[in-house]
C-alpha atoms as a PDB file:
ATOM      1  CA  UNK A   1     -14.737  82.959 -60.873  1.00  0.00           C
ATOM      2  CA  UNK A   2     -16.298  80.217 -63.371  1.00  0.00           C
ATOM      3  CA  UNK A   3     -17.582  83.200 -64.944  1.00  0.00           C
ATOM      4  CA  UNK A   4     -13.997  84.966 -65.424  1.00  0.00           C
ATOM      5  CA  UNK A   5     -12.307  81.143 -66.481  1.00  0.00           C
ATOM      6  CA  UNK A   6     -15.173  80.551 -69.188  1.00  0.00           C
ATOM      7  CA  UNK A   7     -14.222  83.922 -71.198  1.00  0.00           C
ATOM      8  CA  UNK A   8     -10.594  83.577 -70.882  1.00  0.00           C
ATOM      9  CA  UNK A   9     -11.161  79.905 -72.584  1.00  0.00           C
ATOM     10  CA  UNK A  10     -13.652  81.244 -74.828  1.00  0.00           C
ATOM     11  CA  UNK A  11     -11.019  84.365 -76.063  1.00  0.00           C
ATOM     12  CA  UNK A  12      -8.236  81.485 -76.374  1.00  0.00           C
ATOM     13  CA  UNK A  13     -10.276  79.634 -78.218  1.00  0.00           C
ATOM     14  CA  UNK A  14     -10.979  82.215 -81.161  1.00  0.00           C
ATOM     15  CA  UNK A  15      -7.602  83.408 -80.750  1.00  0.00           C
ATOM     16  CA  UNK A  16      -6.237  79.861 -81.556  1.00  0.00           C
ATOM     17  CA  UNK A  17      -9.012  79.592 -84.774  1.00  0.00           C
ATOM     18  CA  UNK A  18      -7.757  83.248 -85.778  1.00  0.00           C
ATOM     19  CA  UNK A  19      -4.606  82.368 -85.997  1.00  0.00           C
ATOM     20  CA  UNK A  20      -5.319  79.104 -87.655  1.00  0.00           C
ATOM     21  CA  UNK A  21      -7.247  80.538 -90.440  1.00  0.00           C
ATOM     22  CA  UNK A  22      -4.643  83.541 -91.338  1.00  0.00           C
ATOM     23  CA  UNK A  23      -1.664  80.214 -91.322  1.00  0.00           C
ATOM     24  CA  UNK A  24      -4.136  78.539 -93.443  1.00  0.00           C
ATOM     25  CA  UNK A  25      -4.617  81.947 -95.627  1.00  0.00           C
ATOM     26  CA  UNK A  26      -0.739  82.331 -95.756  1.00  0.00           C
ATOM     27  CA  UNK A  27      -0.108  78.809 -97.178  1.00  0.00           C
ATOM     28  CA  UNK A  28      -2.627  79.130 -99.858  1.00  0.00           C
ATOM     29  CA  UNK A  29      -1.590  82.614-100.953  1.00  0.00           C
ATOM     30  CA  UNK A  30       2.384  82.407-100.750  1.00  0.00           C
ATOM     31  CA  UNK A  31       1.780  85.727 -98.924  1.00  0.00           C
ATOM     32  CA  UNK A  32       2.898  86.614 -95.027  1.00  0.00           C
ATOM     33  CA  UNK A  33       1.271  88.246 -93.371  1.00  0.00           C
ATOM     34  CA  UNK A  34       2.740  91.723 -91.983  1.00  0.00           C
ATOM     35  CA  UNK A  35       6.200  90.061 -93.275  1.00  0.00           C
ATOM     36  CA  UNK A  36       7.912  93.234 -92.859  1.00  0.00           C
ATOM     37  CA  UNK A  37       6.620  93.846 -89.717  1.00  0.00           C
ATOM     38  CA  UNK A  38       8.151  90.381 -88.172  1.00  0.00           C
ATOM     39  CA  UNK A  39      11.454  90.586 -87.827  1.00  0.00           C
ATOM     40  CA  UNK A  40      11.088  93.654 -85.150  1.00  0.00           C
ATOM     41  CA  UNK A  41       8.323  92.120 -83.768  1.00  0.00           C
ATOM     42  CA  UNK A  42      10.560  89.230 -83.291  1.00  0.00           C
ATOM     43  CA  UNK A  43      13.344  91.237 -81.817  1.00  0.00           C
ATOM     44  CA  UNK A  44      10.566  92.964 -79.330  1.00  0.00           C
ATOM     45  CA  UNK A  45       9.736  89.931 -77.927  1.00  0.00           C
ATOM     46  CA  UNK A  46      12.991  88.223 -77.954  1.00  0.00           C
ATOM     47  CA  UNK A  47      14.344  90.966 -75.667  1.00  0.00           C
ATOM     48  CA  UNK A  48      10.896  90.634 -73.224  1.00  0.00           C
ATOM     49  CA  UNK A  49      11.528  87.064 -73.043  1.00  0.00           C
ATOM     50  CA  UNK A  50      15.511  88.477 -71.776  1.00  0.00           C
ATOM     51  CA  UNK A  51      14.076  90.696 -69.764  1.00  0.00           C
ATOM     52  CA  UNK A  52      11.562  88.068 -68.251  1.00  0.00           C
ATOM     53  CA  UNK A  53      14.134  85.238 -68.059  1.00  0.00           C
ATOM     54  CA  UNK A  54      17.160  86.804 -66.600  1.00  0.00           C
ATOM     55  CA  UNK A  55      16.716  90.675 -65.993  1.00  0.00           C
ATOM     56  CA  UNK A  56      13.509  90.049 -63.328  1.00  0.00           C
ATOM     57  CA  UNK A  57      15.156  87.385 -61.674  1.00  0.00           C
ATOM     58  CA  UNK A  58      18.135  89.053 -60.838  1.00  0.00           C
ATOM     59  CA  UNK A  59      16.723  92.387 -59.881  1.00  0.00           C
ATOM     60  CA  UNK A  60      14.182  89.988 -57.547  1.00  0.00           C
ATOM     61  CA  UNK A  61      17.264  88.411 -55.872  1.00  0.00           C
ATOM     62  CA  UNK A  62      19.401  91.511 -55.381  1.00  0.00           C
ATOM     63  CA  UNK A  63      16.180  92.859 -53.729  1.00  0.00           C
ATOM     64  CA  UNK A  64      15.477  89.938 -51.579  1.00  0.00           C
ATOM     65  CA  UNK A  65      19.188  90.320 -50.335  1.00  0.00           C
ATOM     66  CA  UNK A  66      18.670  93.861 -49.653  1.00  0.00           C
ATOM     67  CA  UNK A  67      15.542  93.007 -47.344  1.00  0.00           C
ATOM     68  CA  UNK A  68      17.513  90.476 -45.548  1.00  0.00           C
ATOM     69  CA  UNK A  69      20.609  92.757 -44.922  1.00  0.00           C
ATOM     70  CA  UNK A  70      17.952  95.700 -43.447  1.00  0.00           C
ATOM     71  CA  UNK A  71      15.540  92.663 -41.489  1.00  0.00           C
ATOM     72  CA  UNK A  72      19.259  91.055 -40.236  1.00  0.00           C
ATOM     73  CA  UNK A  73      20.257  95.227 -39.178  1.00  0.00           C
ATOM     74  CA  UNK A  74      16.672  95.424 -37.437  1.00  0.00           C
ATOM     75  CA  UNK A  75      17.142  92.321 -35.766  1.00  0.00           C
ATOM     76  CA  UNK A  76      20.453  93.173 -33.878  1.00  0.00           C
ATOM     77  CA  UNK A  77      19.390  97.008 -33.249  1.00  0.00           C
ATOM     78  CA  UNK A  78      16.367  95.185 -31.658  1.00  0.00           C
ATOM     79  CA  UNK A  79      18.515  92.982 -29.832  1.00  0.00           C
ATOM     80  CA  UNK A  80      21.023  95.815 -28.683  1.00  0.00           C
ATOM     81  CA  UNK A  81      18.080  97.382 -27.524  1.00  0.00           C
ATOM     82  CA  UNK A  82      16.934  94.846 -25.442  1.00  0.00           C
ATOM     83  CA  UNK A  83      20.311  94.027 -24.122  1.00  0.00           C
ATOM     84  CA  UNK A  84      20.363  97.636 -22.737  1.00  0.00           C
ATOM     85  CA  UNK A  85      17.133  97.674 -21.078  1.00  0.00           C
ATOM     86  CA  UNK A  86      17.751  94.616 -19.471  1.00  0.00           C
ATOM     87  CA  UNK A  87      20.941  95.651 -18.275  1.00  0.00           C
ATOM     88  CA  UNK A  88      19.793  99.247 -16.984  1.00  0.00           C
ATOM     89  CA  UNK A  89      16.739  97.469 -15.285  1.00  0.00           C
ATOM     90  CA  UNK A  90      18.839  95.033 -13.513  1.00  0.00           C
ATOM     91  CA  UNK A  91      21.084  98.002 -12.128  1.00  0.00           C
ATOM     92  CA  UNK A  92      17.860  99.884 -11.336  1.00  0.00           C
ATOM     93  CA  UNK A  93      17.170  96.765  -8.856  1.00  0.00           C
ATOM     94  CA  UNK A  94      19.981  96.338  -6.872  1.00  0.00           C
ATOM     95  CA  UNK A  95      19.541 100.343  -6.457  1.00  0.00           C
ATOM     96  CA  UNK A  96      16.657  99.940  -4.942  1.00  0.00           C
ATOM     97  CA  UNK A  97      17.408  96.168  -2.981  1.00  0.00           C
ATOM     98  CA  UNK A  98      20.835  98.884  -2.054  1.00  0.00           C
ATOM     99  CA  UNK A  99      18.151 101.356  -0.224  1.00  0.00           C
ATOM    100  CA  UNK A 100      15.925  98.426   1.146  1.00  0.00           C
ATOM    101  CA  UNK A 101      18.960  96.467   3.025  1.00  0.00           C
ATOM    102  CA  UNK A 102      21.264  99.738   4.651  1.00  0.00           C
ATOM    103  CA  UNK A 103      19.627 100.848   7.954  1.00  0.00           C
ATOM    104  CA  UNK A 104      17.620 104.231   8.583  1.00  0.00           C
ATOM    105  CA  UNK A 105      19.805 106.906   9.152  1.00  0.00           C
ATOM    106  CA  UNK A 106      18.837 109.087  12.038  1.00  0.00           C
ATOM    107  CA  UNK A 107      20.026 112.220  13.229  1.00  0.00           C
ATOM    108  CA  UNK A 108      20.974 110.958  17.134  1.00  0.00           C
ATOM    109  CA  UNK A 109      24.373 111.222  19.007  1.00  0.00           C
ATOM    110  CA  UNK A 110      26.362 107.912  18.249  1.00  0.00           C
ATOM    111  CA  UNK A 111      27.019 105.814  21.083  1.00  0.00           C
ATOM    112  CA  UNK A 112      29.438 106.161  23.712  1.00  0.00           C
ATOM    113  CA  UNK A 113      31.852 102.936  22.139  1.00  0.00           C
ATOM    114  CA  UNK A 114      31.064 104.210  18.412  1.00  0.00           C
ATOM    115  CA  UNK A 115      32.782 107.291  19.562  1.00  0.00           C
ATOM    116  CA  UNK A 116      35.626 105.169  21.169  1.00  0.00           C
ATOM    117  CA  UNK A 117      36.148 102.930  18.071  1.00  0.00           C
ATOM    118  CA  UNK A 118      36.049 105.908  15.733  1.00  0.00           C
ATOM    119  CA  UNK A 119      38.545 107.451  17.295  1.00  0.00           C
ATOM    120  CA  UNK A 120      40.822 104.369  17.576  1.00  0.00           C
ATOM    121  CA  UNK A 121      40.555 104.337  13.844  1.00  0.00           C
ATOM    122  CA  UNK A 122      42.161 107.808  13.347  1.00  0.00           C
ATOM    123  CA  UNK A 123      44.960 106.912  15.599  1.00  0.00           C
ATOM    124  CA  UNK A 124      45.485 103.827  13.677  1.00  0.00           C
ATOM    125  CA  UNK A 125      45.478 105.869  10.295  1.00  0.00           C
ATOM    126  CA  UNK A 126      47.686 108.446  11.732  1.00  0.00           C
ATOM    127  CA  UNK A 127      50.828 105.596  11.956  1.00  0.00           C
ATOM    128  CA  UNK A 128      52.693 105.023   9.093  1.00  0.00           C
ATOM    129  CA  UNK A 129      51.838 101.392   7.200  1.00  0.00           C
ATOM    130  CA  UNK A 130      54.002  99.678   8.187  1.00  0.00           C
ATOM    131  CA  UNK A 131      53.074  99.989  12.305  1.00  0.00           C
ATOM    132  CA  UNK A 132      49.606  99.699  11.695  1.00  0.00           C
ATOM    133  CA  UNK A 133      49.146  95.830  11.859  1.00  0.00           C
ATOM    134  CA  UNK A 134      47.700  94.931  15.254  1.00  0.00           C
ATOM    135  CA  UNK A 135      49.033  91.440  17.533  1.00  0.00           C
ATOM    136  CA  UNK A 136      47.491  89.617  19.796  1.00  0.00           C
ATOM    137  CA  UNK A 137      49.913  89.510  22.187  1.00  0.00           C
ATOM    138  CA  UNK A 138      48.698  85.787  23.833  1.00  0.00           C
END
């Protein structure tokens, strides 16, 4: 790393007496220098420095917006998601608590007062609405 800082420093260095000498050459001659040359050269730049300065930025912030908009979509198809699975494993559960709490079914005769009670229940449907209430008669 020393290494790499040492020639950049070095290359400024003759760079900066370079350019130095060829002001110094241009002052003592009356001549430029690739004078014809400068004024695109100056436009070149001038629209890099643009380009730099505003173009970058902009393009950099339209982008960042763009990631944010598809990271904020992610976010709530993530949080749909999650929404759904908890909601399907919580009906999933009281399936199964369902099946744990209702009594084995077997295949038997039902009682002698199930019978009686079942069949009180079909009278008591067969009567219109009205006459179905029962009373205690006290």
């Amino acid at each position: 790393m020393a290494l790499f800082f040492s020639i950049t420093l070095v290359l400024s260095g003759l760079g900066l007496v370079s350019l130095l000498m060829l002001k110094s050459y241009e002052l003592r001659t009356g001549r430029l220098f690739m004078g014809n040359f400068r004024p695109t050269l100056q436009h070149g730049l001038h629209g890099s420095v643009l380009f730099i300065e505003y173009i970058l930025p902009g393009l950099a912030r339209r982008g960042w917006s763009g990631i944010l908009a598809a990271v904020r979509t992610m976010l709530k198809n993530a949080l749909a998601r999650a929404i759904l699975f908890f909601e399907t494993t919580l009906e999933r559960m009281l399936a199964f608590i369902r099946n744990l709490m209702q009594p084995p079914r077997e295949g038997g005769e039902a009682s002698a007062f199930l019978r009686e009670v079942a069949e009180h229940k079909k009278k008591l449907l067969e009567k219109p609405a009205g006459k179905r209430a029962i009373f205690d008669d006290q």
